[in-house]
Protein backbone atom coordinates (compact mmCIF):
# COMPACT_ATOMS: atom_id res chain seq x y z
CA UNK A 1 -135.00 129.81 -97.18
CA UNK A 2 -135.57 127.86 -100.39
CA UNK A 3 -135.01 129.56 -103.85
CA UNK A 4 -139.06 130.76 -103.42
CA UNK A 5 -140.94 130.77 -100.36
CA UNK A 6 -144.57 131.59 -100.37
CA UNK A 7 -146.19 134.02 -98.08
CA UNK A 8 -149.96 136.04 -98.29
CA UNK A 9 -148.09 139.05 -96.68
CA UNK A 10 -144.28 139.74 -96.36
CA UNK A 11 -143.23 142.59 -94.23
CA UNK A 12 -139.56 144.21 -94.65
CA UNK A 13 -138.60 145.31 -91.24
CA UNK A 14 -138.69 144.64 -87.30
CA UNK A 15 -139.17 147.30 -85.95
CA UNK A 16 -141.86 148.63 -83.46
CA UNK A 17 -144.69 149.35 -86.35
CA UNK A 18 -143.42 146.10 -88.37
CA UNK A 19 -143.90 144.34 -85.68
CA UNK A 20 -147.20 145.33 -83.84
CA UNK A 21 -148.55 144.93 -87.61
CA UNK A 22 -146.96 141.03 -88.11
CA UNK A 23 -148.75 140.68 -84.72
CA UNK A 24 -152.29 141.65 -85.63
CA UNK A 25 -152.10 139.82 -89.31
CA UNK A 26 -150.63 136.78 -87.25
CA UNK A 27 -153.18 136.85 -84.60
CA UNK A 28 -156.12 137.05 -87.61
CA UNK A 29 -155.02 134.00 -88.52
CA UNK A 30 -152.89 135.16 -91.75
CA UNK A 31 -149.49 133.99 -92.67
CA UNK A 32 -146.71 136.67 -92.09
CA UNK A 33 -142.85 137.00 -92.35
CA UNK A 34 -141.06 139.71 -91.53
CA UNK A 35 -137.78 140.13 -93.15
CA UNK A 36 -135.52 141.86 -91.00
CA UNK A 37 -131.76 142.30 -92.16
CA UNK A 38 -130.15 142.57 -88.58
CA UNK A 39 -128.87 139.92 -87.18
CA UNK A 40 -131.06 138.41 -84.60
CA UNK A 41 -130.64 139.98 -81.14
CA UNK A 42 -128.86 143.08 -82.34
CA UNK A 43 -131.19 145.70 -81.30
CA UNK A 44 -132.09 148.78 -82.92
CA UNK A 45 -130.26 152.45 -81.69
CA UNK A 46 -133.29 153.35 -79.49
CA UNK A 47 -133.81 156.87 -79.95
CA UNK A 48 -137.58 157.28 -79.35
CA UNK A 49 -139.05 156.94 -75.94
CA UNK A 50 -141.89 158.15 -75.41
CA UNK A 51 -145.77 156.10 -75.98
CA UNK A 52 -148.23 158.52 -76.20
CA UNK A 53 -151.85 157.98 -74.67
CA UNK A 54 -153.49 156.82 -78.48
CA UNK A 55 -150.37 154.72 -78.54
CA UNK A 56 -151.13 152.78 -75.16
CA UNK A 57 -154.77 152.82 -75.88
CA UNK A 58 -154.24 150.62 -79.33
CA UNK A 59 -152.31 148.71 -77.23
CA UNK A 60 -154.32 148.07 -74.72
CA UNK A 61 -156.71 146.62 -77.40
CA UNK A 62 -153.78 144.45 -77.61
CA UNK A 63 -153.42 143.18 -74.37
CA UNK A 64 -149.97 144.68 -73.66
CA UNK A 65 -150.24 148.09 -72.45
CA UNK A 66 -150.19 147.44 -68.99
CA UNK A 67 -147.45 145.52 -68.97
CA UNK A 68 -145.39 147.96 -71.13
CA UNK A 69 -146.42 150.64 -68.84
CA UNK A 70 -144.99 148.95 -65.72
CA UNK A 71 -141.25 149.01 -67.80
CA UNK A 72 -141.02 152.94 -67.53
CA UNK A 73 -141.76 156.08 -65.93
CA UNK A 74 -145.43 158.07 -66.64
CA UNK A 75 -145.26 161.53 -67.04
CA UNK A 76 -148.47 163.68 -67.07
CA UNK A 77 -147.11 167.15 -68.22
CA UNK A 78 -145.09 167.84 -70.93
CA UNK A 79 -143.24 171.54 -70.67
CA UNK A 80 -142.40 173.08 -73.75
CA UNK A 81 -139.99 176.02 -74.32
CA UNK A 82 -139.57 176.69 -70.50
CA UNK A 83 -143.27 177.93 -70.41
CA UNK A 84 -146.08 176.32 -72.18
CA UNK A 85 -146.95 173.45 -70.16
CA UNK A 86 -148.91 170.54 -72.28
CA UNK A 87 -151.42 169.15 -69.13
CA UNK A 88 -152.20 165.58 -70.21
CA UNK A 89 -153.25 164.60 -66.76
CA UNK A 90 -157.23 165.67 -67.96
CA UNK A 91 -156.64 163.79 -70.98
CA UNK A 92 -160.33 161.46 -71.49
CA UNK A 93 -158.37 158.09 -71.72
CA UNK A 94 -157.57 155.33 -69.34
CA UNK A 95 -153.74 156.29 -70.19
CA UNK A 96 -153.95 160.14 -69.14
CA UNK A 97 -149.74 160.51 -69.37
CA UNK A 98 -146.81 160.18 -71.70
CA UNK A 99 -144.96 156.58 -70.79
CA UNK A 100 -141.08 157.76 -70.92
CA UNK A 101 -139.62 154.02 -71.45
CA UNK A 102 -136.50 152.64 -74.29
CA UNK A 103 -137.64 152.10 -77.27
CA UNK A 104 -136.56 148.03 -77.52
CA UNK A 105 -139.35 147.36 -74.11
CA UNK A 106 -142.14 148.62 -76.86
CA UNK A 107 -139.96 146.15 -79.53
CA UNK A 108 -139.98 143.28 -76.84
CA UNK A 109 -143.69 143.03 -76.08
CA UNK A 110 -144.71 143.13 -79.95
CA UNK A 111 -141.84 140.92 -80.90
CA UNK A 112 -143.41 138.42 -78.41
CA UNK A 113 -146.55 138.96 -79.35
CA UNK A 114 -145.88 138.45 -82.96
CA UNK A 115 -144.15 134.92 -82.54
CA UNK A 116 -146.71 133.63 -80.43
CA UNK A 117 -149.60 133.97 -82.78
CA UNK A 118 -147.25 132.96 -85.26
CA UNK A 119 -145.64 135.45 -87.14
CA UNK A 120 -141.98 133.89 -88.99
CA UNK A 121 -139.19 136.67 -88.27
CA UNK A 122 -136.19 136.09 -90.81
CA UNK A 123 -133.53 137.75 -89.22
CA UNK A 124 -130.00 138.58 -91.16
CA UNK A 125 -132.42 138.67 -94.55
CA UNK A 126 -132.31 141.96 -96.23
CA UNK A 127 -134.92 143.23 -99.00
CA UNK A 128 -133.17 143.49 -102.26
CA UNK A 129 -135.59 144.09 -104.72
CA UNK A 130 -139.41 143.91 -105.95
CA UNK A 131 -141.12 143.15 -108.98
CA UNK A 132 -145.36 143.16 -108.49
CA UNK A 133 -147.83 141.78 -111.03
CA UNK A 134 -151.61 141.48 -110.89
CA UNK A 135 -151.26 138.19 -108.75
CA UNK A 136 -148.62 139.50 -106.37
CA UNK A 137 -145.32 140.48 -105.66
CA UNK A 138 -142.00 138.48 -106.18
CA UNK A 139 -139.43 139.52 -103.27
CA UNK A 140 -135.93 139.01 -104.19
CA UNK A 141 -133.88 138.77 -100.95
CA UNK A 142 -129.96 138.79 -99.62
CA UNK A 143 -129.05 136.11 -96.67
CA UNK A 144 -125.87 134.72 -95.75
CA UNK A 145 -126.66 131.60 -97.74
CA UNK A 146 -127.10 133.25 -100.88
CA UNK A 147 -130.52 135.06 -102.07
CA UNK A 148 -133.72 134.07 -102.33
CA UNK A 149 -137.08 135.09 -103.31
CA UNK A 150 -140.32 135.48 -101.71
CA UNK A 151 -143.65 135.39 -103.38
CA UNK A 152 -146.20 137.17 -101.62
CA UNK A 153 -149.63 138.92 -102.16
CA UNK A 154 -148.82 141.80 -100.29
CA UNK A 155 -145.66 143.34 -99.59
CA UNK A 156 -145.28 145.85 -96.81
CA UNK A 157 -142.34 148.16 -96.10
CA UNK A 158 -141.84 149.06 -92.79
CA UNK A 159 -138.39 149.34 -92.90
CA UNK A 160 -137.44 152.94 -91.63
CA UNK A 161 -136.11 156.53 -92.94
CA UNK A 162 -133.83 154.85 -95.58
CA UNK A 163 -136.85 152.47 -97.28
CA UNK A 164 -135.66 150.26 -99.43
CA UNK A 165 -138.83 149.37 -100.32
CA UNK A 166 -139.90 152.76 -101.18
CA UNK A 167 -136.38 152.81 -102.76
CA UNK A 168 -137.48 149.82 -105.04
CA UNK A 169 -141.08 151.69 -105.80
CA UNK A 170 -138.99 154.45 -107.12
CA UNK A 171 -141.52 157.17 -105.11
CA UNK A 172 -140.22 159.96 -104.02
CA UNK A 173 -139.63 161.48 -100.36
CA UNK A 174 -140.15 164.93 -100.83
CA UNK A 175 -138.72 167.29 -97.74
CA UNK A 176 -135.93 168.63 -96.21
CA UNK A 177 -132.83 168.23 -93.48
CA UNK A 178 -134.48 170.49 -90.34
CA UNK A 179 -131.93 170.12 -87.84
CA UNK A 180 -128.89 168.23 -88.16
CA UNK A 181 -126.00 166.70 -85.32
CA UNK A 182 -128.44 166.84 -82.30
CA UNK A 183 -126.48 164.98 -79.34
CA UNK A 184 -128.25 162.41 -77.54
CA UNK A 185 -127.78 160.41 -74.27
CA UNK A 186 -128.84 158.10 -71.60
CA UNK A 187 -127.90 159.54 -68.08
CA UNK A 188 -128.26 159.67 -64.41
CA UNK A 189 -128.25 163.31 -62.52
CA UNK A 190 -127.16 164.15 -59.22
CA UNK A 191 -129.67 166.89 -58.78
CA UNK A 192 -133.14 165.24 -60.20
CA UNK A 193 -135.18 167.70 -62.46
CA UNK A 194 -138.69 167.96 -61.95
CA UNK A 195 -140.81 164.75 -63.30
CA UNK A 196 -142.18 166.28 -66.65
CA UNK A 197 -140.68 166.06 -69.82
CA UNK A 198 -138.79 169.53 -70.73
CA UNK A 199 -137.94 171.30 -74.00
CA UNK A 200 -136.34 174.44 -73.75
CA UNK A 201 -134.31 176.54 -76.33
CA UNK A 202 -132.41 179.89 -75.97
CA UNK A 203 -132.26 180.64 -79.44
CA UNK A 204 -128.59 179.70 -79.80
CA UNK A 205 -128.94 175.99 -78.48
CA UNK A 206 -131.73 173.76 -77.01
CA UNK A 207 -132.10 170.69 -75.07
CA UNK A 208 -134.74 168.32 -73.69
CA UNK A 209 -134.79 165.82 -70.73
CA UNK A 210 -136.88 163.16 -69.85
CA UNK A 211 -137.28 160.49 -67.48
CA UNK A 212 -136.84 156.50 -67.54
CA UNK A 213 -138.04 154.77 -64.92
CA UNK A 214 -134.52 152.97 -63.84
CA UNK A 215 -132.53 155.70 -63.02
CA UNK A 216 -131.65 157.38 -66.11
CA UNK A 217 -132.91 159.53 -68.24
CA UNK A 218 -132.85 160.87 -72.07
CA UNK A 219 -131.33 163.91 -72.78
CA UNK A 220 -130.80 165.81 -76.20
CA UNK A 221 -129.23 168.44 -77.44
CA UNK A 222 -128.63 171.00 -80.05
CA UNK A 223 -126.43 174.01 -80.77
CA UNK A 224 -125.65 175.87 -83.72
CA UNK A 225 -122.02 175.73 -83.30
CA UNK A 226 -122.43 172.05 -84.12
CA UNK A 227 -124.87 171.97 -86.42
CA UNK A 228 -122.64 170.66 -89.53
CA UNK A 229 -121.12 167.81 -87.58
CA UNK A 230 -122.20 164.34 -89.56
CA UNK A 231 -124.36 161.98 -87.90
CA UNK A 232 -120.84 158.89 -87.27
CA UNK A 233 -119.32 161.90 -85.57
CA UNK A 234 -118.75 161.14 -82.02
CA UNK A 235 -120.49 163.14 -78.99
CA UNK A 236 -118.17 164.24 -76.46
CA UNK A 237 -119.74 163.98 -72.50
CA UNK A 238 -118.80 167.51 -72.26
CA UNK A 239 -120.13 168.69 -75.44
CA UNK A 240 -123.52 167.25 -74.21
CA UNK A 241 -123.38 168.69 -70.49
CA UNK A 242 -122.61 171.69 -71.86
CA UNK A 243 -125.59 172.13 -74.16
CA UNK A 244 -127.80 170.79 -71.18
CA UNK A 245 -126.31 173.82 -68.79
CA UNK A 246 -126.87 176.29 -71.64
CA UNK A 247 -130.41 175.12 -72.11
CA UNK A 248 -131.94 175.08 -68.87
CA UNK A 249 -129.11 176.93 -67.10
CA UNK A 250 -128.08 174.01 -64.82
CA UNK A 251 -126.88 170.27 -65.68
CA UNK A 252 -128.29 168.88 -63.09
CA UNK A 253 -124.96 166.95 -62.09
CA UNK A 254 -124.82 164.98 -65.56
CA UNK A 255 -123.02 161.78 -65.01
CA UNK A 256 -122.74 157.86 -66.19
CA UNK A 257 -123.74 158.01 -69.43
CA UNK A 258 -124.56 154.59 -71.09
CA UNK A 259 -124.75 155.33 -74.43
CA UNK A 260 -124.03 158.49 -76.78
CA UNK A 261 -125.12 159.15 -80.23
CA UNK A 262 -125.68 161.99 -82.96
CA UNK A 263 -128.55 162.25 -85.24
CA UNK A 264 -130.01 164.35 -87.79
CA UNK A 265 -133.63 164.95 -88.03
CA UNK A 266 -135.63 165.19 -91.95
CA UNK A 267 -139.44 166.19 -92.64
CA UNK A 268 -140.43 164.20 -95.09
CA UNK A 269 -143.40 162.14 -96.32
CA UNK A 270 -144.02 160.35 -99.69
CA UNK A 271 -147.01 161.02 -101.34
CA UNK A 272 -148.56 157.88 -102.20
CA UNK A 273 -148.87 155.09 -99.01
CA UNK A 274 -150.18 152.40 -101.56
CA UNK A 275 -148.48 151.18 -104.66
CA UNK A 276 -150.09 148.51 -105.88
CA UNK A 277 -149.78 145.28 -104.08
CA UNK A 278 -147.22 147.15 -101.70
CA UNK A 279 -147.85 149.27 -99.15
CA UNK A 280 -145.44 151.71 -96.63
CA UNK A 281 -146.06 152.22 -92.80
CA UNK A 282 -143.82 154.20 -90.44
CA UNK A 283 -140.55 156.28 -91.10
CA UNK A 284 -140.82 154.09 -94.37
CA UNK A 285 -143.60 156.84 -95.21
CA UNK A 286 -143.09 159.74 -93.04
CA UNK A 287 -140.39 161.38 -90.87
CA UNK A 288 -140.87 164.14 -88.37
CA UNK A 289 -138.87 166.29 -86.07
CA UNK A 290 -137.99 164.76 -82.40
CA UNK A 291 -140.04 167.70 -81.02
CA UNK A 292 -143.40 166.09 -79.05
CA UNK A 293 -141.53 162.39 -79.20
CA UNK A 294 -144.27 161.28 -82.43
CA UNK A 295 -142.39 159.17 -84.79
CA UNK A 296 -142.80 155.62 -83.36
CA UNK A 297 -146.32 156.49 -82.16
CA UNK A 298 -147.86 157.64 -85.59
CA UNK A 299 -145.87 154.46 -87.10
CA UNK A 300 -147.52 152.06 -84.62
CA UNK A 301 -150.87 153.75 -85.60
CA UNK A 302 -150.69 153.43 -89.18
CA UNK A 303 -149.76 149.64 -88.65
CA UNK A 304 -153.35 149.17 -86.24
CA UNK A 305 -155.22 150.99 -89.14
CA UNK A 306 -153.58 148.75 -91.65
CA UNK A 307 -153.49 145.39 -89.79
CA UNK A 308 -157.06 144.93 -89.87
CA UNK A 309 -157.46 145.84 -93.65
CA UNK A 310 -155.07 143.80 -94.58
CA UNK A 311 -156.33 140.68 -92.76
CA UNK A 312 -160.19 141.63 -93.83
CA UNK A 313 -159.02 141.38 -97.39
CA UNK A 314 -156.61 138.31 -96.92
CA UNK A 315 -159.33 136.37 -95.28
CA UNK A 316 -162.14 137.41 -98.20
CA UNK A 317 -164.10 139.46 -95.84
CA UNK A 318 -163.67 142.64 -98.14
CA UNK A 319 -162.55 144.03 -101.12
CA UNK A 320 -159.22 145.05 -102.53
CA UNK A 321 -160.12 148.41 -102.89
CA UNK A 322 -160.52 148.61 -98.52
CA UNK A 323 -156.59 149.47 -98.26
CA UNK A 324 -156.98 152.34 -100.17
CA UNK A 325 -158.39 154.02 -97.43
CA UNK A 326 -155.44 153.41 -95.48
CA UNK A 327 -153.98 156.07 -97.45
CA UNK A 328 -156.90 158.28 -97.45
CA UNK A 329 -156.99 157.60 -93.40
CA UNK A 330 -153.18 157.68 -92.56
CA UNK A 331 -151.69 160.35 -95.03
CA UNK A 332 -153.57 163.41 -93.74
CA UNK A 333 -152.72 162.28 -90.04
CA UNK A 334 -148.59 162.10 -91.49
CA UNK A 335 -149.19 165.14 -92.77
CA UNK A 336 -150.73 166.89 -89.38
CA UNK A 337 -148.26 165.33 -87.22
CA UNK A 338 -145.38 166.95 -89.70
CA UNK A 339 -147.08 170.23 -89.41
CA UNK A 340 -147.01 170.46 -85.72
CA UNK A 341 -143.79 168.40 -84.74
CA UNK A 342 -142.12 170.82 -86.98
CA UNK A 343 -143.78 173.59 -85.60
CA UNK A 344 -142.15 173.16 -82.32
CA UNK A 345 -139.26 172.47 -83.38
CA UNK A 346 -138.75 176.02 -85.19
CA UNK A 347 -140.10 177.27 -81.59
CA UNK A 348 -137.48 175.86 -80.05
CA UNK A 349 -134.67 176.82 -82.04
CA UNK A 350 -136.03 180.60 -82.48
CA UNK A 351 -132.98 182.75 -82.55
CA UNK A 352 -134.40 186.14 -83.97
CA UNK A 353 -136.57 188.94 -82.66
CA UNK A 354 -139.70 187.69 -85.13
CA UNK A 355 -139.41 184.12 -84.17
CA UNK A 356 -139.02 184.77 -80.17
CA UNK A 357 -142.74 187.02 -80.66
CA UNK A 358 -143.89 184.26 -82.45
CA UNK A 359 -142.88 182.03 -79.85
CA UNK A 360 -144.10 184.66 -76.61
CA UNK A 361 -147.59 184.67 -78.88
CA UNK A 362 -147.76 180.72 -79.02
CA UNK A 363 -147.18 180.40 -75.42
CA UNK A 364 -150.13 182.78 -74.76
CA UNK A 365 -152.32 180.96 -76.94
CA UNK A 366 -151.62 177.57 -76.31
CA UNK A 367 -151.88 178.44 -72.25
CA UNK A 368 -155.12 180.46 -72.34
CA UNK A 369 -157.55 179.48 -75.53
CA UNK A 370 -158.98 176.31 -74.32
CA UNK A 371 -159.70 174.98 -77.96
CA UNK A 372 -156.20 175.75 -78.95
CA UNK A 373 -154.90 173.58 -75.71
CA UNK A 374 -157.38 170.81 -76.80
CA UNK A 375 -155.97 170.60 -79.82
CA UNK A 376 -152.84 170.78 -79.37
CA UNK A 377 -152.92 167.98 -76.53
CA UNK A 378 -154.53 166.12 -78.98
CA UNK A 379 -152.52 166.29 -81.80
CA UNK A 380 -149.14 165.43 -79.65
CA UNK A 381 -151.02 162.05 -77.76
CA UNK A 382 -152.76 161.29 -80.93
CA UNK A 383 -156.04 161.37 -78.86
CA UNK A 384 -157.44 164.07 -81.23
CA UNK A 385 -156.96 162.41 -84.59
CA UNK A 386 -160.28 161.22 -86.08
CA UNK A 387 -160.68 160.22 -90.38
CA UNK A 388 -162.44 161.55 -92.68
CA UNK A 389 -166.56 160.01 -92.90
CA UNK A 390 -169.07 159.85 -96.00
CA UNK A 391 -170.98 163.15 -96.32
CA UNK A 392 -173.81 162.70 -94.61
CA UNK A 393 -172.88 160.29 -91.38
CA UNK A 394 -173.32 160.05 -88.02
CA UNK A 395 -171.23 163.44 -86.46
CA UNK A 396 -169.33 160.64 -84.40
CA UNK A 397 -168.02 158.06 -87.77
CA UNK A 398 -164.65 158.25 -87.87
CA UNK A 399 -163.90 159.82 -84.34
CA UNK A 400 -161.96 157.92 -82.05
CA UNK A 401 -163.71 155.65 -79.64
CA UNK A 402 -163.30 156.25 -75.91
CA UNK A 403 -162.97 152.88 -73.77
CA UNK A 404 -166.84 152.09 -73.25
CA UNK A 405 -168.18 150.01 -70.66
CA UNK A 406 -169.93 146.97 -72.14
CA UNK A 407 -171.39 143.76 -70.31
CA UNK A 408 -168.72 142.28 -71.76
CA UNK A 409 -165.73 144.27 -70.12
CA UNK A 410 -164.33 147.15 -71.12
CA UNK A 411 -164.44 148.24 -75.08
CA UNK A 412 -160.60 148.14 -75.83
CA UNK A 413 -160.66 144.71 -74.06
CA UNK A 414 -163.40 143.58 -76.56
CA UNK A 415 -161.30 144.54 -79.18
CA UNK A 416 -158.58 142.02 -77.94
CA UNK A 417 -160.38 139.88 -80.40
CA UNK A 418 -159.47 142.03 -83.20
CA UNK A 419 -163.18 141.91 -84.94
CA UNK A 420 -165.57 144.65 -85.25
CA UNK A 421 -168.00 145.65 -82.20
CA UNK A 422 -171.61 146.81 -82.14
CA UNK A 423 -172.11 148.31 -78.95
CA UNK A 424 -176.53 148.92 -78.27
CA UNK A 425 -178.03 149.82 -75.96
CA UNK A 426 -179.29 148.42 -72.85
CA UNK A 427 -182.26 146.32 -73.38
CA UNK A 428 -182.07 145.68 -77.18
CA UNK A 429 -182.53 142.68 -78.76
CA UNK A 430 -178.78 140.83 -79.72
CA UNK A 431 -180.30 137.70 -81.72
CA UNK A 432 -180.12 138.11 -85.27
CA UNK A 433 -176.57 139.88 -85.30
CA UNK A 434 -173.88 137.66 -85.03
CA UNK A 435 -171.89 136.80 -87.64
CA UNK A 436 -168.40 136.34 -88.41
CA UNK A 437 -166.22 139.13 -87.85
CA UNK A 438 -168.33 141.04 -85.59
CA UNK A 439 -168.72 141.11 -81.20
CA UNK A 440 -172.44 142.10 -80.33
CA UNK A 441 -172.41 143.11 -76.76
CA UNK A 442 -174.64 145.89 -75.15
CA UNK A 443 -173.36 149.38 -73.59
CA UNK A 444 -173.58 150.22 -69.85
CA UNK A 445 -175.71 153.62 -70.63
CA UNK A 446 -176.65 155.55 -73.95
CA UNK A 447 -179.37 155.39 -76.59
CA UNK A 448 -178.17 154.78 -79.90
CA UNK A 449 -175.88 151.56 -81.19
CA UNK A 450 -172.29 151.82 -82.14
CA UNK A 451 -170.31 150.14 -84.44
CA UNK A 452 -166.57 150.27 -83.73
CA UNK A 453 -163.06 149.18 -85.69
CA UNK A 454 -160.99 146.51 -84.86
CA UNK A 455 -158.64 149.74 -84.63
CA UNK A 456 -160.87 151.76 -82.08
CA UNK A 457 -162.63 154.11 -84.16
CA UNK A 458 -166.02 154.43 -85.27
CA UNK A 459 -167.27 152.96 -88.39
CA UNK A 460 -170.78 153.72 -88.13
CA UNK A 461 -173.28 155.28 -85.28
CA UNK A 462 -177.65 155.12 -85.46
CA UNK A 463 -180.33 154.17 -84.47
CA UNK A 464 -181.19 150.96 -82.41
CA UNK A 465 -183.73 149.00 -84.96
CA UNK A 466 -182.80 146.60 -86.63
CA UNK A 467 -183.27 147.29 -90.80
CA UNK A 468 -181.13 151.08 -89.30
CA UNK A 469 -178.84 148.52 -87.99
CA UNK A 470 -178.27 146.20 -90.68
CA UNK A 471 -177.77 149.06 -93.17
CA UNK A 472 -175.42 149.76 -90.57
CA UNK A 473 -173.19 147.06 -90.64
CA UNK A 474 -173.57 146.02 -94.54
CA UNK A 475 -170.52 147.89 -95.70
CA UNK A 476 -168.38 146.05 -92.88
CA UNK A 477 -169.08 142.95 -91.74
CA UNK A 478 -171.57 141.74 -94.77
């Protein structure tokens, strides 16, 4: 680096959603780098594993779901608390299952991804320090050679739990510590569980399990005997097995473990995602409990919604004032996921008579109220998340868009392109449409035209004439 480097967007962090983001800016044709203060090939501790079916579809738009898919092990039933089983096999997506896979494959395809388009990844280069003005933002940096600054007209942080970007923004993270020194593990059995991914508690401890594809799988554990022990303390084999046995009342033959670790698990989110010229995505914004395997999925969405904003902006397609709505879009979602993420945790780790009916009544409800299922399938795939639309709009603006068939291929494959879709219906005129920014294609079936996201979700829905049409697209595409 040179004493200042220029950049139109800087991005502190490498992981999964600083990544997928530096991919779709890159792949817009804006100039990223993403600073990244461990050394390069030094992977991160992978403690998530699990891409949920939103996840894969975003992906998918992406061009790399398939190929992440074939690096793990697809689960279609997730069983919580011994009883309530979460069906996903229904779910109304091309990716009806949970894809139990490390969390550096997800890292490898976006890191590769990113480069290609051109996205500059300064490894061993750690964020120091901000100062923003009405032009930009002046990054102050730490490398081995001495530090450096970046100038930059928007800074993202992306760079986990500990922020120091949020850190430099002074914002709080208001929350709390939920569950601290939970053991965790990668291991092979000698007696294979069934193939669904299991959380079960007996008030006293609980554990989950769940599947790779190579042989091993990820196993957790809690119990309150433990709960004080600091996160550098080290897990014993035996300590884990033990918890595992307690749990589900076998251990399934626990052996060869590859790696062992200890973590401690906060619920908090800051209240503001924008600052400014600077922006937070990820764990940088929110944390969550383990329970339903969210974290890294709601952080990969909030860098799809944000990647297209940003670029829109960048490229003079829209205003400054389009990223606030990534707050307005991506907060309440943080928020929704904390609600119920935490909500199974308590389940899990219900110990008295009040919080074991609570739990007996959640299993009931969850199994036989349809809506209840719905939503709570939805909630934990991310399938079920829609934003907020104008008063007034079409019932379907804002609402996630399934995979449509167009003449062109298949929606999310249309969205490869990263612009804006209108989707009409069969038989109406294209001409007069085009413009930059924006696919025209027609739909397989259906009478009204759609207008979808670069991010899969609808931005407007009407009638197929053409001044309905234009009005349509004004706010969007110009």
């Amino acid at each position: 680096m040179s004493h200042t480097d220029e950049s139109p967007v800087v991005v502190a962090g490498a992981g999964p959603t600083g990544l997928l983001l530096a991919g779709d800016l890159a792949a817009a044709g804006v100039d990223v780098v993403v600073l990244e203060k461990r050394p390069e090939g030094i992977s991160n501790l992978t403690r998530a594993f699990g891409v949920h079916a939103r996840t894969l579809e975003l992906l998918d738009a992406r061009g790399l779901a398939d190929e992440l898919v074939r690096t793990g092990r697809t689960i279609r039933e997730l069983r919580l608390f011994g009883a309530v089983p979460f069906d996903i096999g229904a779910l109304p997506s091309r990716f009806p299952f949970l894809l139990v896979t490390p969390q550096y494959e997800v890292e490898k395809v976006l890191l590769r991804r990113a480069v290609e388009n051109g996205a500059v990844i300064r490894y061993g280069t750690e964020f120091a320090g901000l100062e923003q003005d009405g032009g930009g933002v002046t990054v102050s940096v730490r490398t081995e050679a001495g530090d450096a600054t970046v100038r930059t007209r928007y800074l993202v942080g992306a760079d986990g739990a500990r922020s120091a970007v949020r850190g430099a923004l002074g914002l709080p993270f208001p929350g709390k510590v939920v569950i601290r020194s939970v053991a965790l593990a990668d291991v092979k059995f000698t007696e294979e569980p069934p193939l669904v991914v299991r959380v079960h508690g007996t008030g006293g401890a609980f554990g989950f399990i769940a599947p790779f594809g190579d042989g091993y799988w990820r196993v957790g554990g809690w119990d309150r005997a433990h709960r004080g022990e600091p996160d550098d303390s080290p897990v014993e084999f035996e300590e884990l097995r033990a918890l595992i046995e307690r749990a589900f009342g076998s251990d399934f033959g626990m052996h060869d473990p590859r790696w062992l670790s200890r973590f401690h698990s906060d619920e908090r989110q800051v209240p503001e995602y924008r600052v400014g010229r600077v922006l937070l995505a990820g764990d940088a914004a929110h944390q969550h409990s383990p329970a339903g395997g969210q974290g890294m999925n709601t952080g990969l969405q909030d860098a799809a919604n944000l990647g297209w904003k940003l670029a829109a902006v960048r490229n003079g397609r829209s205003a400054d004032t389009l990223l606030d709505t990534y707050h307005t879009e991506r907060h309440p979602i943080g928020r929704a996921v904390l609600r119920s993420s935490g909500l199974n945790l308590r389940l899990a780790m219900a110990h008295n008579p009040l919080e074991i009916a609570l739990r007996t009544v959640r299993k009931l409800v969850v199994t036989h109220v349809r809506p209840v299922t719905r939503q709570a399938v939805g909630e934990i795939t991310g399938i079920g998340f829609s934003y907020p639309a104008p008063k007034g709009a079409h019932p379907l603006t804002g609402k996630r868009a399934p995979d449509l068939e167009l003449d062109r291929g298949r929606l999310y494959e249309v969205l490869r392109e990263g612009r804006f879709v209108l989707a009409l219906p069969p038989g109406t005129e294209i001409g007069g449409f085009a413009r930059d920014g924006l696919v025209v294609a027609h739909r397989t079936g259906g009478d009204e035209a759609l207008l979808v996201r670069p991010d899969g979700y609808y931005a407007w829905a009407g009638a197929p004439q053409v001044p309905v049409i234009e009005a349509g697209l004004a706010p969007w595409t110009g």
